[in-house]
Protein backbone atom coordinates (compact mmCIF):
# COMPACT_ATOMS: atom_id res chain seq x y z
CA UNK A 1 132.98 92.87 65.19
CA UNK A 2 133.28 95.79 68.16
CA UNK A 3 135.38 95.31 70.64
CA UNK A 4 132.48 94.28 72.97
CA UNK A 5 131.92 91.50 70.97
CA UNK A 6 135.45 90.33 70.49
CA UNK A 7 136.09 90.47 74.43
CA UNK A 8 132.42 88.29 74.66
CA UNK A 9 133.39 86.08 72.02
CA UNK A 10 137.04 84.96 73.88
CA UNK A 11 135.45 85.14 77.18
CA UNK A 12 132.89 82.75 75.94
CA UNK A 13 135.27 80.13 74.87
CA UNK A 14 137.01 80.56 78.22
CA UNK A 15 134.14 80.46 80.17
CA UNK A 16 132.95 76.76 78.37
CA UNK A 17 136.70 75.24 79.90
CA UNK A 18 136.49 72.83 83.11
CA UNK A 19 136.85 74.52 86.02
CA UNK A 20 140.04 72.40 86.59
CA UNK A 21 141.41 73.87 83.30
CA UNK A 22 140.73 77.18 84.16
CA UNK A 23 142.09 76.97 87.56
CA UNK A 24 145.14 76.11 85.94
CA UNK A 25 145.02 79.00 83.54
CA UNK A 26 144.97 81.34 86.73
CA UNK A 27 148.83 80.29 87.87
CA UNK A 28 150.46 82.14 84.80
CA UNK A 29 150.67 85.93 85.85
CA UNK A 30 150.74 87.05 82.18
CA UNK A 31 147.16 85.03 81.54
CA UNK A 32 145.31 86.54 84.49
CA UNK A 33 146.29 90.39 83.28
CA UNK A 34 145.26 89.27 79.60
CA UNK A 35 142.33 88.18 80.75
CA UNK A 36 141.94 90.95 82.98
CA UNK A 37 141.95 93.40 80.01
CA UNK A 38 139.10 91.42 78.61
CA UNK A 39 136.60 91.78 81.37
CA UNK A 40 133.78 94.17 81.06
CA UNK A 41 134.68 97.91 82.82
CA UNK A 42 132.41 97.20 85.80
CA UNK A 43 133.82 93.79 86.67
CA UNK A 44 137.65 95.44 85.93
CA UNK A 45 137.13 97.80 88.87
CA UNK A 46 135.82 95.16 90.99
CA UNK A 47 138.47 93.19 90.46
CA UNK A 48 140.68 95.80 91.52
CA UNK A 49 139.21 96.34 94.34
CA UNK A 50 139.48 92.88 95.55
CA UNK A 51 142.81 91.85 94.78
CA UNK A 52 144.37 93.24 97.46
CA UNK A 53 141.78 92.84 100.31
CA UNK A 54 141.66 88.79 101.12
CA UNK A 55 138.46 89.31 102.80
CA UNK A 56 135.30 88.18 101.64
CA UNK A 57 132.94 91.48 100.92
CA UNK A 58 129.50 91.76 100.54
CA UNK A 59 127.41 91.83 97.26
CA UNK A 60 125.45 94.20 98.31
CA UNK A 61 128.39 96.24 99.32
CA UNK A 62 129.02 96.36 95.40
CA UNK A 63 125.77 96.83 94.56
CA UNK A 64 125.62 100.19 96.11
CA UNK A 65 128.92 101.47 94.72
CA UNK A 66 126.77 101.55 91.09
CA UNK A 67 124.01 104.34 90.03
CA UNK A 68 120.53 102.86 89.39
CA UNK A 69 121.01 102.99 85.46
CA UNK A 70 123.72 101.16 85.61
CA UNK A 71 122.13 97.84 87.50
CA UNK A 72 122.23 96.01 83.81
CA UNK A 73 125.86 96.55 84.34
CA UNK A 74 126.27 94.99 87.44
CA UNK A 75 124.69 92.17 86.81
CA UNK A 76 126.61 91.25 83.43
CA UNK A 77 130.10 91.96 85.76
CA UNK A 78 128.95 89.61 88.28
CA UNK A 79 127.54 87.17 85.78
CA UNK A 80 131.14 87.40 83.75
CA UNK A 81 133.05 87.08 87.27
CA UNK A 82 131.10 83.90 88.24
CA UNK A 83 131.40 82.24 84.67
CA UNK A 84 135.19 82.48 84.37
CA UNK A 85 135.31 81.25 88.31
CA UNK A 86 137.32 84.19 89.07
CA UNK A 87 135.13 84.97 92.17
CA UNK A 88 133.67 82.54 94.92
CA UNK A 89 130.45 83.01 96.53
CA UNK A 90 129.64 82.18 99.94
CA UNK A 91 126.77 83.25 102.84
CA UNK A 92 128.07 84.63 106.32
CA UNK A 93 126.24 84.12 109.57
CA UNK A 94 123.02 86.04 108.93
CA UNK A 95 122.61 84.31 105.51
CA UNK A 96 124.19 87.55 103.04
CA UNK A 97 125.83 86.47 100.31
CA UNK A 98 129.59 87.38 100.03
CA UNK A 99 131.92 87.01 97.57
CA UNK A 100 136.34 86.93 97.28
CA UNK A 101 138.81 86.53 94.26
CA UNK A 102 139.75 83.12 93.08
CA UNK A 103 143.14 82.57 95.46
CA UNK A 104 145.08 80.85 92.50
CA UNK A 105 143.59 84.15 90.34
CA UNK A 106 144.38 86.72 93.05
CA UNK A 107 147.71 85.36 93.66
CA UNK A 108 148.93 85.51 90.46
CA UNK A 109 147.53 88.64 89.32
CA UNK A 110 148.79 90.27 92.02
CA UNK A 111 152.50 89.00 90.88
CA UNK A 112 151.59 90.55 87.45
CA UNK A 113 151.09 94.10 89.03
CA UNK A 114 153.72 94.35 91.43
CA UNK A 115 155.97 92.05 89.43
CA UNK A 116 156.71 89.79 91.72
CA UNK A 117 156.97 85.81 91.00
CA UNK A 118 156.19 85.82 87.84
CA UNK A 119 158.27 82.57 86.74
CA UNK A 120 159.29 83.80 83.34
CA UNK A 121 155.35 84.14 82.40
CA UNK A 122 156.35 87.12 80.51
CA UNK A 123 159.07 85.38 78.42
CA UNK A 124 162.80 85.66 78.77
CA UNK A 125 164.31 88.48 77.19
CA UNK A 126 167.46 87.90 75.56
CA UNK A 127 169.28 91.16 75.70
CA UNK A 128 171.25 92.72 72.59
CA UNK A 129 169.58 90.79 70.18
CA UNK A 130 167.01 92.89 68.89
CA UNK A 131 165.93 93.54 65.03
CA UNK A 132 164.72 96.08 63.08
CA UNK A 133 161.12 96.96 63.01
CA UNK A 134 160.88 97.32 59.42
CA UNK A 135 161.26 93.87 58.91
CA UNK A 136 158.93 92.60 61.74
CA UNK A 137 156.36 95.04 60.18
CA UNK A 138 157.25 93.68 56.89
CA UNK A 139 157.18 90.14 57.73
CA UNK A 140 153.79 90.57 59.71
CA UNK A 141 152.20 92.52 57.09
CA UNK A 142 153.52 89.91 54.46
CA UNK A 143 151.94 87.02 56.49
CA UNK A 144 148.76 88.44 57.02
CA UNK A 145 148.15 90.58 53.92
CA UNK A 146 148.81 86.44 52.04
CA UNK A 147 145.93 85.41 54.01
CA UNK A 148 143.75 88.39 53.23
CA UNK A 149 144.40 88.64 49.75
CA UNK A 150 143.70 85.14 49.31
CA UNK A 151 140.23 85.36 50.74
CA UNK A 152 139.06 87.97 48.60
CA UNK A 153 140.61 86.09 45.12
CA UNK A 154 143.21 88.27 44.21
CA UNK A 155 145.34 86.13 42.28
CA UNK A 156 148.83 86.61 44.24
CA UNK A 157 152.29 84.31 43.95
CA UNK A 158 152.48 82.34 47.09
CA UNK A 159 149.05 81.07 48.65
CA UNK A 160 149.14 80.58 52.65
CA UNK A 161 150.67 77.21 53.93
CA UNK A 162 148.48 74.08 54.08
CA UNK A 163 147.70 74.52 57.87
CA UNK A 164 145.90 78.35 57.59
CA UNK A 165 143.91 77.10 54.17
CA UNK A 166 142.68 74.07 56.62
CA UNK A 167 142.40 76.46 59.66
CA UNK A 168 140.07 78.70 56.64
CA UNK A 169 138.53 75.75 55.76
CA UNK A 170 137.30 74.20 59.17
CA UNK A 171 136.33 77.79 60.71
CA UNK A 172 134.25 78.62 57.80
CA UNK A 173 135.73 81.60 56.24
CA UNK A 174 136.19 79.74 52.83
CA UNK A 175 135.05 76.42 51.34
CA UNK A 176 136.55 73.87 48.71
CA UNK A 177 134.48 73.71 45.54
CA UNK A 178 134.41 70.19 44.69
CA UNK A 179 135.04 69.91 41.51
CA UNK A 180 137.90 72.47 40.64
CA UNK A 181 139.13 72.09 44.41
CA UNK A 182 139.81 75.65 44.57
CA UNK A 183 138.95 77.64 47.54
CA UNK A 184 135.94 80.43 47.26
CA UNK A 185 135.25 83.25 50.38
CA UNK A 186 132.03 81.95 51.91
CA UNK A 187 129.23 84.60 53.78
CA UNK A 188 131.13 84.09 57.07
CA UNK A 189 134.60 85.00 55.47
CA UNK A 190 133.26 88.53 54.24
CA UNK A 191 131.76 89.12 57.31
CA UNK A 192 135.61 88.50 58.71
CA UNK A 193 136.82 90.75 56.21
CA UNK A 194 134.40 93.81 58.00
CA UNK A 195 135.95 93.27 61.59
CA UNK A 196 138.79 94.77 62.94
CA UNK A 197 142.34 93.26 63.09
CA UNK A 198 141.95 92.19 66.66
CA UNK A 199 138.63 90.50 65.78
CA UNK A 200 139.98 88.66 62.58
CA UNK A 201 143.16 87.29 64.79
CA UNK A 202 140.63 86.18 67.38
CA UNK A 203 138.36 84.45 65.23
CA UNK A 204 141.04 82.36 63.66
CA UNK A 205 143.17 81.80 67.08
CA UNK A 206 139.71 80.77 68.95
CA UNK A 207 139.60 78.11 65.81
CA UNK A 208 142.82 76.94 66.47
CA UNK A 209 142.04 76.39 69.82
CA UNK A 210 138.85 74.32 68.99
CA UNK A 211 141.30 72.52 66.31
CA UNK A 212 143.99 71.91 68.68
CA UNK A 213 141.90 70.12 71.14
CA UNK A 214 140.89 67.65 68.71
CA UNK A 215 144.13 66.77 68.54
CA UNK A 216 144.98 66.16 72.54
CA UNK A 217 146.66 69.29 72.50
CA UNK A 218 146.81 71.43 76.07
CA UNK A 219 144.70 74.01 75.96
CA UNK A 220 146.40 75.65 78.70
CA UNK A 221 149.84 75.77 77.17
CA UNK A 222 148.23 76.88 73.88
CA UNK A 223 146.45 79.95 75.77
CA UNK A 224 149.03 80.61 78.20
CA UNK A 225 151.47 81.14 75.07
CA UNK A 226 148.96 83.44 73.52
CA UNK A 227 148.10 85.70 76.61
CA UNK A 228 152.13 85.83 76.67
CA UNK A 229 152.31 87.49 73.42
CA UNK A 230 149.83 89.60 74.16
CA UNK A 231 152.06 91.32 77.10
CA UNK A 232 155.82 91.14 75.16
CA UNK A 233 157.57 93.92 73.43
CA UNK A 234 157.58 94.29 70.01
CA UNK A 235 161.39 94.39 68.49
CA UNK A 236 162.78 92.44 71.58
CA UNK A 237 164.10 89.01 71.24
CA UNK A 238 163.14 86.00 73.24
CA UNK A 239 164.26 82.87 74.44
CA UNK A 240 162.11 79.53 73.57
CA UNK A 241 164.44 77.57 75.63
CA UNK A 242 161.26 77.79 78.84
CA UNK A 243 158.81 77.26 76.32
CA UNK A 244 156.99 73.67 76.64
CA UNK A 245 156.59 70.99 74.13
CA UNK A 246 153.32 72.44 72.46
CA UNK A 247 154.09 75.90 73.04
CA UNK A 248 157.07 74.93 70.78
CA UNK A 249 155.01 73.55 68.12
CA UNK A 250 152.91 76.25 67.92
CA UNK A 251 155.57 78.53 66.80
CA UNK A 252 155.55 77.26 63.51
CA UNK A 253 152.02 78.31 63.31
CA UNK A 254 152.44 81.54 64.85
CA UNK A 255 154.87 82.41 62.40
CA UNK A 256 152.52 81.34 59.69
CA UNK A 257 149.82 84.37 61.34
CA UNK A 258 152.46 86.94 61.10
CA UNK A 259 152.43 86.89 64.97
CA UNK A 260 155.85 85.77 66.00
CA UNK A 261 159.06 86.33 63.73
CA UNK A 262 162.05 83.58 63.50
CA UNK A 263 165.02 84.21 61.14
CA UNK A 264 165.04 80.12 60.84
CA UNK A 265 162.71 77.56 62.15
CA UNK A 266 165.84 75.68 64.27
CA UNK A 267 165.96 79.42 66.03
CA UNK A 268 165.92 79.21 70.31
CA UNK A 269 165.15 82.88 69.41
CA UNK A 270 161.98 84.39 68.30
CA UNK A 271 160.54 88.02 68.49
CA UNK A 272 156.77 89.37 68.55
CA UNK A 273 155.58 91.28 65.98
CA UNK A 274 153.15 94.36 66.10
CA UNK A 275 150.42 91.70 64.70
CA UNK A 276 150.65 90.23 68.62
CA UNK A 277 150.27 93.32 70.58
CA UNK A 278 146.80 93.53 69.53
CA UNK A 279 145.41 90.51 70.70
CA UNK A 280 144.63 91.69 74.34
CA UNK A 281 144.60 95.27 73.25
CA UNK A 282 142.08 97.76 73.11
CA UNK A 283 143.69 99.32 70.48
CA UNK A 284 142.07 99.52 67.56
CA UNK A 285 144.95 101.38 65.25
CA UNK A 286 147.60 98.85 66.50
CA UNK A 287 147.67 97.52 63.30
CA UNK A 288 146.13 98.44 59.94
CA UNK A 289 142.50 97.05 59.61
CA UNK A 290 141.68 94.76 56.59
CA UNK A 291 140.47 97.95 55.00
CA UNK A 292 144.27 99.67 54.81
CA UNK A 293 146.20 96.06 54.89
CA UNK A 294 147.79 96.51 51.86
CA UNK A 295 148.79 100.16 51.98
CA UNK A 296 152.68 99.64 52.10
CA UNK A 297 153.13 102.90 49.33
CA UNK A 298 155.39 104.95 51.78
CA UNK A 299 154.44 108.90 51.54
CA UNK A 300 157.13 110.51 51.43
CA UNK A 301 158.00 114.60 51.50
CA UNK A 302 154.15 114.30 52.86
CA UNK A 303 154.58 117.96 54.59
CA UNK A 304 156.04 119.29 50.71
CA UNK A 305 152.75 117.62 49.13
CA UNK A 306 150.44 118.55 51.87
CA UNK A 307 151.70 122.87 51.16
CA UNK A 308 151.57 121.94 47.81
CA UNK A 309 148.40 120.68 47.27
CA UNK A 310 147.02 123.70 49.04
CA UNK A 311 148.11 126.14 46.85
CA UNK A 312 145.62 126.45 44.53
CA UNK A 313 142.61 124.73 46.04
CA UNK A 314 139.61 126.58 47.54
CA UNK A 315 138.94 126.71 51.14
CA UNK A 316 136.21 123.94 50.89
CA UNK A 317 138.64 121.71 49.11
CA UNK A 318 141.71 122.22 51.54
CA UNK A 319 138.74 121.66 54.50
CA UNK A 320 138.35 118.43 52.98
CA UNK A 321 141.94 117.40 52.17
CA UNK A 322 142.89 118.97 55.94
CA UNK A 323 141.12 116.27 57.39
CA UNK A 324 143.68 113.64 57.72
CA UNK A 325 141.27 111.02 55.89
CA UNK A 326 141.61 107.80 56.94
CA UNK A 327 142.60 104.99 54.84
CA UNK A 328 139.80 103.34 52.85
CA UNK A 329 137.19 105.98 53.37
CA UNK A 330 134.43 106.45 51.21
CA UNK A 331 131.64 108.64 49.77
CA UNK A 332 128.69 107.27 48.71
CA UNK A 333 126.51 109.33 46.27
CA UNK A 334 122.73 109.60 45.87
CA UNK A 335 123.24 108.42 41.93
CA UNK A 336 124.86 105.47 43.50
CA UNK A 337 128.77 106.24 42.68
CA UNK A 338 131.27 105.37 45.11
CA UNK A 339 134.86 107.04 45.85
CA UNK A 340 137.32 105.75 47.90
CA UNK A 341 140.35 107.12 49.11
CA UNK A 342 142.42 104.05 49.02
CA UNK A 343 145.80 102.76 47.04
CA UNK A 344 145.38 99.91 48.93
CA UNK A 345 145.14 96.47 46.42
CA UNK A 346 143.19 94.67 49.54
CA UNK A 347 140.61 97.54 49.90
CA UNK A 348 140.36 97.28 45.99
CA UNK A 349 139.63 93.89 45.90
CA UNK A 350 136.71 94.42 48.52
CA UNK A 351 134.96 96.90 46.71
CA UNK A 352 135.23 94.63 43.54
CA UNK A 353 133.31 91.51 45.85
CA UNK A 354 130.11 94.30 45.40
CA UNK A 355 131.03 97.20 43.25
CA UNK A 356 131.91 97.76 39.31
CA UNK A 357 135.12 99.94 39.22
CA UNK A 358 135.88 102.11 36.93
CA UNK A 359 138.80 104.39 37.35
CA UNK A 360 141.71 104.25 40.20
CA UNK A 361 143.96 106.94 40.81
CA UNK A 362 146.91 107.60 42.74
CA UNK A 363 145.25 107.75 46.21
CA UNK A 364 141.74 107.36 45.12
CA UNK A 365 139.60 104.59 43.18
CA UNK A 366 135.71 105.30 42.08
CA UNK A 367 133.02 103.10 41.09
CA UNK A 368 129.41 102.50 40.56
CA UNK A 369 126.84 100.49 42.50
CA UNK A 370 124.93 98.64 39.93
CA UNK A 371 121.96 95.64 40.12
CA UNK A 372 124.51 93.42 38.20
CA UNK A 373 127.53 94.04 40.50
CA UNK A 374 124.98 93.92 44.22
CA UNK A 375 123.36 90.25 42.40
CA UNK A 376 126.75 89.08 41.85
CA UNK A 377 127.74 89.62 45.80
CA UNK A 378 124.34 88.09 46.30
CA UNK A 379 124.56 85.03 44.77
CA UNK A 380 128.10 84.76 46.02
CA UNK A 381 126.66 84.90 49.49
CA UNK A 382 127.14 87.93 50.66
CA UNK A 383 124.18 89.32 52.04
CA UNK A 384 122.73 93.33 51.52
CA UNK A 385 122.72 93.92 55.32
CA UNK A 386 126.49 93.21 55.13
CA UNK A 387 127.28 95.36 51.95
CA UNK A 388 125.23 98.26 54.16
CA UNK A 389 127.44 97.75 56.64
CA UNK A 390 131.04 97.62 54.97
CA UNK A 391 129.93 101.01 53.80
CA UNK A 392 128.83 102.66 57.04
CA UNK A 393 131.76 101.04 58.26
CA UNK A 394 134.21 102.76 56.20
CA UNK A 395 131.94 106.15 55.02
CA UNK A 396 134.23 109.53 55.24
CA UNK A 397 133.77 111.06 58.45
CA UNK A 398 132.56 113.61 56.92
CA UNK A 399 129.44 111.73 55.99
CA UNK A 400 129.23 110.83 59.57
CA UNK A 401 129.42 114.53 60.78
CA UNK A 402 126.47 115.65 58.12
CA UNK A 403 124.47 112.80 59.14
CA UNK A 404 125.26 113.20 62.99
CA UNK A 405 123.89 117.27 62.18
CA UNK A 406 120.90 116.02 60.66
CA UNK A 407 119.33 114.07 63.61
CA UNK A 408 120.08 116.78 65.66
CA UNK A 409 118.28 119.11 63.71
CA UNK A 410 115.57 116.66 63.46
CA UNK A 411 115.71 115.91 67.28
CA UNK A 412 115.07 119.70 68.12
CA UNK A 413 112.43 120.08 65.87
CA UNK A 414 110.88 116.59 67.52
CA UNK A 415 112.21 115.60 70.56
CA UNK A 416 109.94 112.30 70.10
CA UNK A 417 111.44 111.65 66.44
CA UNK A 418 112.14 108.12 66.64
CA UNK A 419 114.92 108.74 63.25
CA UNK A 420 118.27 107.25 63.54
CA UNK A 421 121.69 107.81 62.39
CA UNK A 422 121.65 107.91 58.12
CA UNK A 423 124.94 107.88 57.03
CA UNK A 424 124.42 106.42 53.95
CA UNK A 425 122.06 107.90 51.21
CA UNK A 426 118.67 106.30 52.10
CA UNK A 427 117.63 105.49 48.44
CA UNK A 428 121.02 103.73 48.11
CA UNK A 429 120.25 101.44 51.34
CA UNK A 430 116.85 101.14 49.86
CA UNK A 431 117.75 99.65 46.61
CA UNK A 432 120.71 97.53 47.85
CA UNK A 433 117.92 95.55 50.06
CA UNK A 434 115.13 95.60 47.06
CA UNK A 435 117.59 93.75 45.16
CA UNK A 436 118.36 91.12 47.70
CA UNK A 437 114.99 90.52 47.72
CA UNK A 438 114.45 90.30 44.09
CA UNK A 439 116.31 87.25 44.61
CA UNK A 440 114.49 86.09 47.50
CA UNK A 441 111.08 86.16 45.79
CA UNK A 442 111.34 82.24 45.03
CA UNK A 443 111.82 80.04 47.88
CA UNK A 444 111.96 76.49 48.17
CA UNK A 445 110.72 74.08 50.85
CA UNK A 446 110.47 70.56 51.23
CA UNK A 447 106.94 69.61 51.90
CA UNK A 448 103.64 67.44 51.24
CA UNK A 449 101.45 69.39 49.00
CA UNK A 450 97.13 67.72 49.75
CA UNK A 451 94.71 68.38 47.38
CA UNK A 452 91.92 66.08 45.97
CA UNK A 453 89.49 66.32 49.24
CA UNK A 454 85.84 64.76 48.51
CA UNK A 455 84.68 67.24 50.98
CA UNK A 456 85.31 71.23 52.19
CA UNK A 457 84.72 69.46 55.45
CA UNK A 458 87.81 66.96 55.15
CA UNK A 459 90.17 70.29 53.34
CA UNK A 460 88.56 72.44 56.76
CA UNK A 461 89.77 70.17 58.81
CA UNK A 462 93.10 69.05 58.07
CA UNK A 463 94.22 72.85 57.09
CA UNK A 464 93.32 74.02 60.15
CA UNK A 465 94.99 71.21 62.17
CA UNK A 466 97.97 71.95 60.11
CA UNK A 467 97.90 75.82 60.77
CA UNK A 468 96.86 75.43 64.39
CA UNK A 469 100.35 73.18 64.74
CA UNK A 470 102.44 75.51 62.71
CA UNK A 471 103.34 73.57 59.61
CA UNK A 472 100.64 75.15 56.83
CA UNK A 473 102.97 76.98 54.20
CA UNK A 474 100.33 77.24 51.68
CA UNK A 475 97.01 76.81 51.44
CA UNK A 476 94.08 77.45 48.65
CA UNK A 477 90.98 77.49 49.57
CA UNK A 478 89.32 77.54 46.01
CA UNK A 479 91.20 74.91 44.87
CA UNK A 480 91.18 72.81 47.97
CA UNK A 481 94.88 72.53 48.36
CA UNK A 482 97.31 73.26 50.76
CA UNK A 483 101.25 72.35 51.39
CA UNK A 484 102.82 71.29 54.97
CA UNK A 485 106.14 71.17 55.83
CA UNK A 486 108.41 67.64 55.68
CA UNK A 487 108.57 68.08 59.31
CA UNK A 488 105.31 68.35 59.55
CA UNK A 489 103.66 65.75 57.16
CA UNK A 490 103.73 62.76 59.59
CA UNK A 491 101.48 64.44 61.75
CA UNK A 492 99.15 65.52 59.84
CA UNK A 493 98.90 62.17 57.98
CA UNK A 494 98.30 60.54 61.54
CA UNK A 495 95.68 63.33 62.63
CA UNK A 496 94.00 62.15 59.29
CA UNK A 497 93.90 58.81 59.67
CA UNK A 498 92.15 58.81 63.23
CA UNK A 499 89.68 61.78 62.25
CA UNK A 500 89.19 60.44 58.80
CA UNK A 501 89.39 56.98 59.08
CA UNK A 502 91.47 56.77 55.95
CA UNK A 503 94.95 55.22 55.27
């Protein structure tokens, strides 16, 4: 998931709230500059430019401050701005539309900036009570590495708690097989696995949310909390003392994300881990990606081993090491072997979901892309578009930079080529998606199948009815048969018994 679609995907949820519970939202300073950070770039520099000027302002005053090209823009700020209620339309005099900022919005964001009253929105710091960051990163990692690693099956000591398997459950990301009751990653939950860290926090929070209101939970406090974390300091402790009732209760749960950090659950005390920081962040490389989660090997004397390694190596081979690689990057082959530079047990356990390994090293593990090992992912859901994409996803940037060279080349020999961006081999791509559909040759649909017609007039007529409404899946014309959907059947049976006279 980009970052686009993250910010659309919260916005969404916030946008579907009652007015009323939005409005509400607006009084906590730290909510209005999370959600601030979420708004498309256009609609951020509007805001800006309104939050100091109470006056109303003309649209079309706005509309002239953008290029031409960028009228697509406009319109999705303006649509965003009106969605969330965070602007409020009115016509002067003459019949122009104007618009201002939401007062309770304006108000309070404007208390976020200039910190003024923000009533403890930001939490209460608790001074000299701070605590190492190794063991927030530690604990966070812990937390959410549990969760990870038991989505892709790799058999670890202590399983999540009974809330995040339900919270898995109910969102999706794995289902309970019914007769061994043991959970198994579902086509959603691998497409989880490809976002980034922000993403995969989202998804599950924005299912909490949904949860939570089933049980008459505030949705306010449970946001408001959120947003919070978003804006604290990682390594700083704070009070829960101002917390409400369900902002309380939810720090149980927190802790069991890896978000928030308690050295006992009776604690007044709790402290934000780096896990938080991302969740109104832009920041990709906040925290390690899904793809690195599990890298906790510390490298140390890494200047020693990087002169080290040198020595030795030819210039095309210290290019390649020089590169600063980043974790989990691979190198796809036209024979269809894999490398990838990863230590990383979580990465490992990917690649296994669609790949047959066969050696790991110290920093590196390779493997081949086979039909058995692609069917396997198939039939356990995953689909070939996503395999494609885990791979693009994480190809060596080196890949990227040959490809990227390519097009260009191709560009100024064509100006008109209509080629895109290969970074894979294309006879790898190719043969990932003819085996998908070697598995989709077969496909099954509930139906009426009509044959035994006592005239090509009677087969004419009904087939064509049922083609002209859009429920023929199969006809023979030889054999006088053809199949309609279940949907379907009723009305074709009905157009045959007033044409035909028949029951």
């Amino acid at each position: 998931m980009s970052s686009d679609l993250l910010k659309h995907s919260v916005n969404q949820y916030l946008e579907e709230l009652p007015q009323p519970v939005q409005t509400r939202l607006y009084e906590s300073p730290a909510t209005c500059l999370a959600i601030y950070r979420l708004l498309p770039e256009l609609a951020k520099y509007f805001m800006m430019s309104m939050v100091f000027n109470e006056n109303f302002i003309l649209l079309r005053d706005l509309d002239r401050w953008v290029k031409p090209n960028g009228k697509i823009q406009f319109q999705e700020a303006i649509k965003s701005l009106k969605s969330l209620h965070l602007i409020i339309p009115k016509k002067n005099d003459s019949g122009a539309l104007m618009i201002g900022l939401n007062p309770t919005f304006r108000e309070s964001f404007k208390n976020a900036l200039t910190g003024g009253e923000i009533h403890n929105s930001f939490g209460i710091v608790i001074e000299n009570n701070s605590i190492s960051m190794d063991i927030l990163n530690e604990y966070s990692s812990s937390k959410w590495e549990t969760i990870l690693h038991f989505m892709v099956g790799t058999p670890i000591s202590k399983i999540p708690s009974a809330n995040v398997l339900n919270l898995l459950k109910s969102s999706g990301l794995m289902e309970e097989t019914e007769t061994t009751a043991e959970f198994k990653i579902t086509n959603e939950g691998f497409q989880f696995l490809l976002q980034e860290a922000n993403a995969q926090i989202w998804t599950l929070l924005l299912q909490y949310l949904k949860m939570a209101e089933s049980f008459q939970m505030d949705p306010v406090d449970i946001l408001n909390f959120i947003f919070m974390l978003g804006s604290l300091e990682v390594g700083k402790a704070y009070s829960t003392k101002e917390l409400r009732n369900t902002q309380k209760n939810l720090l149980k749960d927190m802790r069991d994300y890896g978000l928030i950090f308690q050295k006992n659950s009776e604690s007044s005390v709790f402290y934000p881990t780096n896990l938080s920081i991302v969740l109104t962040s832009d920041n990709k490389n906040a925290v390690r990606s899904a793809a690195g989660a599990l890298d906790s090997v510390v490298q140390k004397n890494k200047d020693e081993s990087a002169s080290m390694d040198t020595n030795g190596m030819s210039n095309d081979d210290v290019g390649l090491q020089g590169q600063n690689t980043p974790e989990g990057a691979l190198i796809v082959e036209t024979n269809f072997k894999l490398y990838s530079y990863s230590n990383s047990p979580l990465q490992i356990a990917i690649l296994s979901l669609f790949l047959h390994l066969k050696t790991r090293f110290a920093n590196m593990v390779t493997g081949q892309i086979t039909r058995e090992s692609i069917r396997t992912a198939l039939t356990n859901g995953i689909t070939a578009e996503q395999i494609i994409a885990y791979l693009e996803t994480h190809a060596h940037p080196q890949m990227r930079r040959l490809a990227e060279e390519n097009l260009m080349k191709k560009l100024e020999l064509d100006p008109n080529s209509k080629d895109t961006l290969q970074i894979l081999p294309p006879t790898v791509v190719d043969q990932i998606r003819l085996w998908q559909l070697e598995l989709d040759r077969v496909i099954c649909y509930d139906g009426s199948l009509y044959s035994d017609f006592e005239s090509s007039t009677e087969y004419n007529l009904l087939s064509k009815y049922a083609q002209d409404i859009g429920v023929l899946l199969w006809r023979d014309d030889k054999k006088r048969k053809f199949f309609v959907s279940k949907e379907g059947n009723s009305q074709v049976l009905d157009y045959a018994k007033r044409k035909l006279n028949k029951k």
